[in-house]
N, C-alpha and C. Protein backbone atom coordinates (compact mmCIF):
# COMPACT_ATOMS: atom_id res chain seq x y z
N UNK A 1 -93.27 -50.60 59.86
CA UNK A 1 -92.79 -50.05 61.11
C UNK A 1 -91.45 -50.70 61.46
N UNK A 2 -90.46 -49.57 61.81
CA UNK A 2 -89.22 -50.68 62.51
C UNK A 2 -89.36 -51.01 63.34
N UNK A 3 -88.39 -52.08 63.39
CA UNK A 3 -88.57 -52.62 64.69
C UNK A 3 -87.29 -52.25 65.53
N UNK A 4 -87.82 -52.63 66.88
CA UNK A 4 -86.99 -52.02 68.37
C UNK A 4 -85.39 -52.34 67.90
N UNK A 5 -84.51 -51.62 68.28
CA UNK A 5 -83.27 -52.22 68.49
C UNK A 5 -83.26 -53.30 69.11
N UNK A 6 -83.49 -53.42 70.20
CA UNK A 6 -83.19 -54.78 71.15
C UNK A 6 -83.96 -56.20 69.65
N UNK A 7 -85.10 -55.98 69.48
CA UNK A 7 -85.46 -56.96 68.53
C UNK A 7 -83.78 -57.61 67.15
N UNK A 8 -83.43 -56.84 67.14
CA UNK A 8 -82.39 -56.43 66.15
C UNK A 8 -81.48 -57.64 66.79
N UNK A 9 -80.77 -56.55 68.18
CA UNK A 9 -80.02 -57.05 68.60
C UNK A 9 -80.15 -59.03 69.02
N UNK A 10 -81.34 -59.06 69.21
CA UNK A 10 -81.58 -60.27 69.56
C UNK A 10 -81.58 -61.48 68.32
N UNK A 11 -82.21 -60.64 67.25
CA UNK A 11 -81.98 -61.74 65.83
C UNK A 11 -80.59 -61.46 65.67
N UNK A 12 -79.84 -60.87 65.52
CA UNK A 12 -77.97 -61.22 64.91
C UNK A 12 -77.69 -61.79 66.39
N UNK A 13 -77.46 -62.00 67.62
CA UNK A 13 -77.40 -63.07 68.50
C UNK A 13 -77.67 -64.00 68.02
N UNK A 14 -78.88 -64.90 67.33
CA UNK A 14 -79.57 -65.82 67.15
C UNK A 14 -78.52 -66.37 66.04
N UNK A 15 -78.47 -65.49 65.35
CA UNK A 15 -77.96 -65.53 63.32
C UNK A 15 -76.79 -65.66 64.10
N UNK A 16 -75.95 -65.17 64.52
CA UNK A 16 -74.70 -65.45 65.25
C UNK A 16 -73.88 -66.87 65.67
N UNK A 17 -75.15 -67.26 66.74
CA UNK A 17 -75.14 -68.29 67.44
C UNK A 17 -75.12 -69.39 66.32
N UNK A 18 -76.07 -69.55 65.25
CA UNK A 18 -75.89 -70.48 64.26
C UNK A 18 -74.85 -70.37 63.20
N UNK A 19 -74.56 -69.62 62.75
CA UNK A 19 -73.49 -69.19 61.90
C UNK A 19 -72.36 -69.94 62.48
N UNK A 20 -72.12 -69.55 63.71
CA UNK A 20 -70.85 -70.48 64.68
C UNK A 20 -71.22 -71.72 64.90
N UNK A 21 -71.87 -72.02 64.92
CA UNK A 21 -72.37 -73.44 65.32
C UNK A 21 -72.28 -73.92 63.54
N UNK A 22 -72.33 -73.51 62.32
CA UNK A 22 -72.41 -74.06 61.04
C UNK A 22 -70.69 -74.18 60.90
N UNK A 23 -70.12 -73.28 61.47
CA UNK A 23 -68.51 -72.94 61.01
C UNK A 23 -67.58 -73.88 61.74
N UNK A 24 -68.17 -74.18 62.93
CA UNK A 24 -67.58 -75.51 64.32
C UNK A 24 -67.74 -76.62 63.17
N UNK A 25 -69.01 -76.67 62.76
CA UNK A 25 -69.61 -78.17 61.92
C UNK A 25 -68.64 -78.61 60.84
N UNK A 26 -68.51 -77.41 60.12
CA UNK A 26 -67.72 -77.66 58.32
C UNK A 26 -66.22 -77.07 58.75
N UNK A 27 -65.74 -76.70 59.88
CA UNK A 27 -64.25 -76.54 60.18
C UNK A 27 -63.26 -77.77 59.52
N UNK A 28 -63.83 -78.76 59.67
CA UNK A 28 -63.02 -80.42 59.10
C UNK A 28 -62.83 -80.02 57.73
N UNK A 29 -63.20 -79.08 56.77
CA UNK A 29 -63.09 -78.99 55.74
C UNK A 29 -63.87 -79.88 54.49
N UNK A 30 -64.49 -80.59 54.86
CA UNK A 30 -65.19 -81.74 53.91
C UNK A 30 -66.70 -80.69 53.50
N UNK A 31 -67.03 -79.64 54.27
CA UNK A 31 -68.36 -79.04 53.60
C UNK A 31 -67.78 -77.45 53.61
N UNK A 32 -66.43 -76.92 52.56
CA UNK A 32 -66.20 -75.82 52.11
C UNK A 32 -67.27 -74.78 51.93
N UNK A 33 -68.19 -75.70 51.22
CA UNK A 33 -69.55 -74.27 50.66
C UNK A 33 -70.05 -73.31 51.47
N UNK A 34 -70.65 -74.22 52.64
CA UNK A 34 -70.91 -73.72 53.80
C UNK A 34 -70.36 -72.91 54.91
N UNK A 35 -68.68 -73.28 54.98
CA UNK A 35 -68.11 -73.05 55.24
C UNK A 35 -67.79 -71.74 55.38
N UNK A 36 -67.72 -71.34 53.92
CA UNK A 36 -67.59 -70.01 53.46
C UNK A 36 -68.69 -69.39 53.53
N UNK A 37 -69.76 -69.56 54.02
CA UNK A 37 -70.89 -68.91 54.00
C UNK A 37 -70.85 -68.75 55.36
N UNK A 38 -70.95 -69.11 55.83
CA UNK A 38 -70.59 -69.40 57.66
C UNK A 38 -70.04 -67.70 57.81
N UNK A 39 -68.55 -68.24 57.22
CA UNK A 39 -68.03 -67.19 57.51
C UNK A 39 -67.90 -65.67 56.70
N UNK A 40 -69.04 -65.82 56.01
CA UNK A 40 -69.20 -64.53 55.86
C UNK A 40 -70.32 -63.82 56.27
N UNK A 41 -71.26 -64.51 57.04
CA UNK A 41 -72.39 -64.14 57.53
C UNK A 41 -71.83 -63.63 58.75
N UNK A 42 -71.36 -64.45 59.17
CA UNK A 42 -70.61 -63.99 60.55
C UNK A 42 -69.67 -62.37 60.44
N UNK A 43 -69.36 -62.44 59.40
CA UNK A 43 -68.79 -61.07 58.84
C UNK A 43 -69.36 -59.97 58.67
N UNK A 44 -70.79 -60.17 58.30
CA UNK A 44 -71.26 -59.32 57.88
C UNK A 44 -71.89 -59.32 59.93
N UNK A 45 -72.22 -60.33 60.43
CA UNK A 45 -72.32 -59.38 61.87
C UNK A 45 -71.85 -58.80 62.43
N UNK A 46 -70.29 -59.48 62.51
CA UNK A 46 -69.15 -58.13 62.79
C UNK A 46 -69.40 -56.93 62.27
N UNK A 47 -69.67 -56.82 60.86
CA UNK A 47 -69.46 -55.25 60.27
C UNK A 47 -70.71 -54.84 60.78
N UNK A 48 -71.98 -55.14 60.33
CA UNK A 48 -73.02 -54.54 61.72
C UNK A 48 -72.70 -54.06 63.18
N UNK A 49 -72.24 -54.61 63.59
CA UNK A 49 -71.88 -54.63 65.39
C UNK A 49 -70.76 -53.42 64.67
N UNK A 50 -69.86 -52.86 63.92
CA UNK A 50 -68.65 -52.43 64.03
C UNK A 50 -67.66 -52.92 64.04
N UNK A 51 -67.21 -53.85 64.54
CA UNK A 51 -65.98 -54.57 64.87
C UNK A 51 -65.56 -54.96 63.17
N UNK A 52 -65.12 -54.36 62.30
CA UNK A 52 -64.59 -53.95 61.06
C UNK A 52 -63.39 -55.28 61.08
N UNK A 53 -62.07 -54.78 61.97
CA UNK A 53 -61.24 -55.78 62.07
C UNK A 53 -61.79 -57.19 61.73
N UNK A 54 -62.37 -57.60 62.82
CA UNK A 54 -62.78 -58.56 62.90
C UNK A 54 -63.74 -59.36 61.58
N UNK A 55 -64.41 -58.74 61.37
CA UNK A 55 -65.13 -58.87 59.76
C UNK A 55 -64.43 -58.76 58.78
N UNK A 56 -63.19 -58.03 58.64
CA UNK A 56 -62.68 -58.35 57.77
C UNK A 56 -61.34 -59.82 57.74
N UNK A 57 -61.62 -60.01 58.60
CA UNK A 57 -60.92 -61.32 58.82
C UNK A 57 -61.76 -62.44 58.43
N UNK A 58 -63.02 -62.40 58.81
CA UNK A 58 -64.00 -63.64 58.38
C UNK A 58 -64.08 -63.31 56.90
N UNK A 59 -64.18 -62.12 56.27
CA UNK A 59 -64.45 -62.11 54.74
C UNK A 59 -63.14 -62.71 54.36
N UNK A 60 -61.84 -62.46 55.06
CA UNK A 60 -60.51 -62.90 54.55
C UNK A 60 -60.76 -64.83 54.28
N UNK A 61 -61.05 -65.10 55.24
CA UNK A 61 -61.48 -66.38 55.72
C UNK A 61 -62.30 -66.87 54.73
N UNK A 62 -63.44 -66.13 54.38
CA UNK A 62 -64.47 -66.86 53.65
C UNK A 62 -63.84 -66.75 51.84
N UNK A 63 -62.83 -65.61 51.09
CA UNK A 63 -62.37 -65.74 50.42
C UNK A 63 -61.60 -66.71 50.10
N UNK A 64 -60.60 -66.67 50.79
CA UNK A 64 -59.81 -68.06 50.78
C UNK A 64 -60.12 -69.17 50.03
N UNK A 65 -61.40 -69.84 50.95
CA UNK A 65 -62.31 -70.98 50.62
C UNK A 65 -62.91 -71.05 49.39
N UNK A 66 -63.65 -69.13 48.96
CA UNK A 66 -63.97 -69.21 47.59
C UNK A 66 -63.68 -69.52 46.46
N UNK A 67 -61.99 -68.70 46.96
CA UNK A 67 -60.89 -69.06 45.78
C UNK A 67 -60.58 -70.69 45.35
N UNK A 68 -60.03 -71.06 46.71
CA UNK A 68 -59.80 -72.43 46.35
C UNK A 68 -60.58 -73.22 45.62
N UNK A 69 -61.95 -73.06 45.74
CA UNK A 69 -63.33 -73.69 45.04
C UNK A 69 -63.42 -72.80 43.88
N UNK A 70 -63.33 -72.15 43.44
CA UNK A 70 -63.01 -71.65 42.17
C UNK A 70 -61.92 -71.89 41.19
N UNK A 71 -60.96 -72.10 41.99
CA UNK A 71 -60.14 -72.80 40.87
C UNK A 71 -60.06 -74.29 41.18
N UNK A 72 -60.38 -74.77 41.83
CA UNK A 72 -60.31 -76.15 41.47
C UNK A 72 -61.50 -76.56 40.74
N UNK A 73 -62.88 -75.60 40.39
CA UNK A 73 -63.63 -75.63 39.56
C UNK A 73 -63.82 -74.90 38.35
N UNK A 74 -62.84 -74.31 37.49
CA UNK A 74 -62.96 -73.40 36.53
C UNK A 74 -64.03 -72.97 35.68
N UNK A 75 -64.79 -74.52 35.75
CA UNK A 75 -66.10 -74.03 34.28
C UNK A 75 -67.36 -73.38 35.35
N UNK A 76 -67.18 -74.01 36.96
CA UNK A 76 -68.36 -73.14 37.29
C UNK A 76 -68.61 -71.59 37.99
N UNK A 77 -69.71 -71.33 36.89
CA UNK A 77 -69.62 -69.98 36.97
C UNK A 77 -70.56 -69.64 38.66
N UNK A 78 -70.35 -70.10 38.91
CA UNK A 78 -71.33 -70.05 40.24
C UNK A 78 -70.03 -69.58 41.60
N UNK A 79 -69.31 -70.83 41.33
CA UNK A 79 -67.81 -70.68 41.98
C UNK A 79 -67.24 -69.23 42.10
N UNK A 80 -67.29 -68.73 40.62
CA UNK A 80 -66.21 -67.93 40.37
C UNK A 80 -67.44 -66.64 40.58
N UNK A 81 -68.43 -66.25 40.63
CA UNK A 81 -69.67 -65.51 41.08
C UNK A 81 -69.25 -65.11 42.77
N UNK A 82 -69.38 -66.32 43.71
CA UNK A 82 -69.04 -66.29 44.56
C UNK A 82 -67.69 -65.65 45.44
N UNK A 83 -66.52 -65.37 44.28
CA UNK A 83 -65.39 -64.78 44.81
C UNK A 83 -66.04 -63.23 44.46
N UNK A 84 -66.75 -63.08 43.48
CA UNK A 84 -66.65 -61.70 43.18
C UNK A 84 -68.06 -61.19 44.29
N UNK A 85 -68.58 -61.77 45.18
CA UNK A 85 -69.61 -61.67 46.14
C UNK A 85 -68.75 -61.39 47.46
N UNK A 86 -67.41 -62.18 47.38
CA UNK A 86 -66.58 -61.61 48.82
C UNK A 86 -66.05 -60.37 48.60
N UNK A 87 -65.46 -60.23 46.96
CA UNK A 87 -64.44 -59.13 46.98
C UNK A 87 -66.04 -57.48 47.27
N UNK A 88 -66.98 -57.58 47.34
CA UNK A 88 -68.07 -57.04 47.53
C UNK A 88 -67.90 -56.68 49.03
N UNK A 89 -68.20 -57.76 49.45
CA UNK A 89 -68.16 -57.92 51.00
C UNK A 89 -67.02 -56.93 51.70
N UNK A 90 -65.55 -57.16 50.93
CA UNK A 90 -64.36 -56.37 51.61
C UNK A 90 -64.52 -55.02 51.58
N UNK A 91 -65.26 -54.56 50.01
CA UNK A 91 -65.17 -53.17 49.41
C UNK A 91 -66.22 -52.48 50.56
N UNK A 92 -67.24 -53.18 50.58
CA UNK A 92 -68.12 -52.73 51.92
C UNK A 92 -67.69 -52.04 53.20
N UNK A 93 -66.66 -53.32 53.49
CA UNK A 93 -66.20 -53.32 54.89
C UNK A 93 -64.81 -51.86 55.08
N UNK A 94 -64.44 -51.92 53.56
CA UNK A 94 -63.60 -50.75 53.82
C UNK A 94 -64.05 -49.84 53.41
N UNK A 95 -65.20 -49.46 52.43
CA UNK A 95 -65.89 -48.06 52.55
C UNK A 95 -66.37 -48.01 53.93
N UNK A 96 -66.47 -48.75 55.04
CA UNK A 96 -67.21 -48.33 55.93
C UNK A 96 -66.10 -47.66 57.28
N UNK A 97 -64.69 -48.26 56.70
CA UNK A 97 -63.65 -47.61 57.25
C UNK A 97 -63.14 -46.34 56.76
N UNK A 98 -63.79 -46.28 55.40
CA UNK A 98 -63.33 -44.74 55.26
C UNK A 98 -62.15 -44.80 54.19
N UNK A 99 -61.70 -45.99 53.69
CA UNK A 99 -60.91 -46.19 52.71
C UNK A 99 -61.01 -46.15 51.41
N UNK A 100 -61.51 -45.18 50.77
CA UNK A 100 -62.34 -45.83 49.31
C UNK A 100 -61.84 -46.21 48.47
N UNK A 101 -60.14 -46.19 48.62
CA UNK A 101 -59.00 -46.42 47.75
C UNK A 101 -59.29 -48.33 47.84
N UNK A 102 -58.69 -48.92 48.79
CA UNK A 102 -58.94 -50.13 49.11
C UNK A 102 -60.70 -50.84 48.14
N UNK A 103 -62.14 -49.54 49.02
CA UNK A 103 -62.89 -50.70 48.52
C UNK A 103 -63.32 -50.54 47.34
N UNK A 104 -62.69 -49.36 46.32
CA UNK A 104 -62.43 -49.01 44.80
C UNK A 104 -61.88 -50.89 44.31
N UNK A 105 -60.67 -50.62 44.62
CA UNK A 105 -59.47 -51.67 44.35
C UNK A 105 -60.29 -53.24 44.34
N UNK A 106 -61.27 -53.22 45.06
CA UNK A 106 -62.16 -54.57 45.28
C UNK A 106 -63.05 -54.47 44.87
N UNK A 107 -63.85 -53.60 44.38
CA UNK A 107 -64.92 -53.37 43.69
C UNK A 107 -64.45 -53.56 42.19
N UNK A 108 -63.11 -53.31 41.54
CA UNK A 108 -62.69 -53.89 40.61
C UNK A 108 -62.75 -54.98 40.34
N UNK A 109 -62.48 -55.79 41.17
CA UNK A 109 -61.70 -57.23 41.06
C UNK A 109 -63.20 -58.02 40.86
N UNK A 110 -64.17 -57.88 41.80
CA UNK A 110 -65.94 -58.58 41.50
C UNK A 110 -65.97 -57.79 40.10
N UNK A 111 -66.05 -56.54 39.88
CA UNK A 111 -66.02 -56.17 37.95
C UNK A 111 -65.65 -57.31 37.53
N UNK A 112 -64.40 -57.09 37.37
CA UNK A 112 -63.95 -57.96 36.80
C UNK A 112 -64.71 -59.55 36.18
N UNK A 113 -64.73 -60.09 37.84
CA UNK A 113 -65.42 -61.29 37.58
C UNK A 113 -66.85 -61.77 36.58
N UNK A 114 -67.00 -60.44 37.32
CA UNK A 114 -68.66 -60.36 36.75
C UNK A 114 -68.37 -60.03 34.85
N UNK A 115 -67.88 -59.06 34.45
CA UNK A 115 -67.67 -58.72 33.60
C UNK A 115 -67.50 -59.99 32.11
N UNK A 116 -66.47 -60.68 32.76
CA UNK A 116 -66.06 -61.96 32.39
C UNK A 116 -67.12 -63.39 32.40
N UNK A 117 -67.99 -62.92 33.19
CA UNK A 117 -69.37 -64.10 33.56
C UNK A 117 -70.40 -63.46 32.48
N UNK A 118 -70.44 -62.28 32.45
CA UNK A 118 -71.49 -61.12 31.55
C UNK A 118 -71.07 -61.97 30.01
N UNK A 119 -69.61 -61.84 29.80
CA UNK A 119 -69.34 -61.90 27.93
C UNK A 119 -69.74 -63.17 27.49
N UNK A 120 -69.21 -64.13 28.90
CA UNK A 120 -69.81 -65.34 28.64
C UNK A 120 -71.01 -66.11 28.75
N UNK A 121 -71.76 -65.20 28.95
CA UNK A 121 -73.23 -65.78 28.90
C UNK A 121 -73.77 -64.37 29.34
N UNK A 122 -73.66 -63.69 27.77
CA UNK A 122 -74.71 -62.14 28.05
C UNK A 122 -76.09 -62.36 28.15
N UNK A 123 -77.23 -63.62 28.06
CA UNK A 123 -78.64 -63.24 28.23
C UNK A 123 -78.43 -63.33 29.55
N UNK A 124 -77.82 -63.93 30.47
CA UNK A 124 -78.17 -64.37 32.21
C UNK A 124 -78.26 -62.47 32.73
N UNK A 125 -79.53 -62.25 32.87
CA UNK A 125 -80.40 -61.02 33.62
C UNK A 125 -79.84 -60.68 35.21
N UNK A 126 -79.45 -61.93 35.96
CA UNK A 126 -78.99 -61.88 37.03
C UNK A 126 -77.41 -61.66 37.23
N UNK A 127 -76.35 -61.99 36.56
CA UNK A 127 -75.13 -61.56 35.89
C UNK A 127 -74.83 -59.97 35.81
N UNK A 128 -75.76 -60.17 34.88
CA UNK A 128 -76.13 -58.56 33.92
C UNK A 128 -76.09 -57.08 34.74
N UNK A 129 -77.06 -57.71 36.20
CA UNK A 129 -77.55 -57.20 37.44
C UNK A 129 -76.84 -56.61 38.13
N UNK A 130 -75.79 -57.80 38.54
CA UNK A 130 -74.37 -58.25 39.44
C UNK A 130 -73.62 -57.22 38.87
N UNK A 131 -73.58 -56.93 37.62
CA UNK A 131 -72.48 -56.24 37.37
C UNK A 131 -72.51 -54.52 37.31
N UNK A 132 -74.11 -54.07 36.96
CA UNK A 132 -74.06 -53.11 37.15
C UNK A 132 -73.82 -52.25 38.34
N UNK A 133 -73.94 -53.59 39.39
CA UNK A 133 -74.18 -53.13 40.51
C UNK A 133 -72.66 -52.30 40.71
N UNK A 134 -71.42 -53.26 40.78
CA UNK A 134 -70.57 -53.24 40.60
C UNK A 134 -70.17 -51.78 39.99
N UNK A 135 -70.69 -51.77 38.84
CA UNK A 135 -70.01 -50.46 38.47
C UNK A 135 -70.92 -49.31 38.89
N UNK A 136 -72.16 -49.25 39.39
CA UNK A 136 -72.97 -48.46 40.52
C UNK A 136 -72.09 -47.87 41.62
N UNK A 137 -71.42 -49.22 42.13
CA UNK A 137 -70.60 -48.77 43.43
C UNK A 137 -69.39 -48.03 43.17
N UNK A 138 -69.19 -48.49 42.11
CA UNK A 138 -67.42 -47.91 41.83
C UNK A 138 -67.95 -46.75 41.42
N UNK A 139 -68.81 -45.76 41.08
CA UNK A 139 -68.96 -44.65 40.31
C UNK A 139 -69.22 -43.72 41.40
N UNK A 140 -70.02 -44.47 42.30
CA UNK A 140 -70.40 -43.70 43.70
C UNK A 140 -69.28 -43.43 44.34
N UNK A 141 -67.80 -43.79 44.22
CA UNK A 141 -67.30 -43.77 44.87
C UNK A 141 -65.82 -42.90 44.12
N UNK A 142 -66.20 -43.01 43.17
CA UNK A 142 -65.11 -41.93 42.37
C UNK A 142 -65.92 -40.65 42.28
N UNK A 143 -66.95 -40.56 42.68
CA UNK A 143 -67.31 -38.72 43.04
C UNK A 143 -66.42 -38.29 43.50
């Protein structure tokens, strides 16, 4: 059974309220991981609520952070997983604007990643997953 809107509305308040309260915490920069998670949760409430702009600023935000932690970590594939999880996030946020050019263009770029995580370690099932997804979305979207 679903549940009520107001129920809804009241858990992303909640998820909200902590998300900001995690992003105040790791702002000093010494806990990046989180950081970036912070702010993409928070993103993804914006894009719930609508406020698109705004979500796409926290995904801008939470990329950033990914990147930087990705290349200052090259061998981990977890790092570099994680950028292709934002460029996801954007393609989202602009199919939901109606752009499919844009979230084509970003739905590439996680390919990509993934693609590159796939050659290098083809048994990982969860990789494998990641990527079809990837090209799931991009196909849906070149109809």
């Amino acid at each position: 059974m679903d549940r009520p809107d107001s129920d809804r509305l009241c858990d992303l308040l909640k998820a909200q309220t902590r998300l900001e309260r995690v992003s105040e915490l790791t702002a000093t920069g010494d806990q990046p991981f989180y950081e970036t998670r912070a702010l993409a949760g928070l993103g993804q409430i914006k894009q719930q609520r609508g406020d698109l702009a705004a979500a796409l600023k926290s995904y801008s935000d939470s990329l950033a952070i990914s990147e930087r932690l990705a290349e200052s970590d090259p061998g981990n594939a977890g790092r570099q997983r994680d950028v292709s999880v934002s460029f996801a996030k954007f393609a989202d946020a602009h199919k939901q604007l109606g752009d499919k050019e844009k979230a084509r263009d970003y739905l590439r770029q996680g390919q990509a990643i993934m693609a590159r995580l796939t050659k290098l370690s083809p048994k990982n099932a969860a990789w494998k997953q990641d990527l079809a997804w990837f090209d799931g979305e991009i196909a849906e979207l070149t109809k």
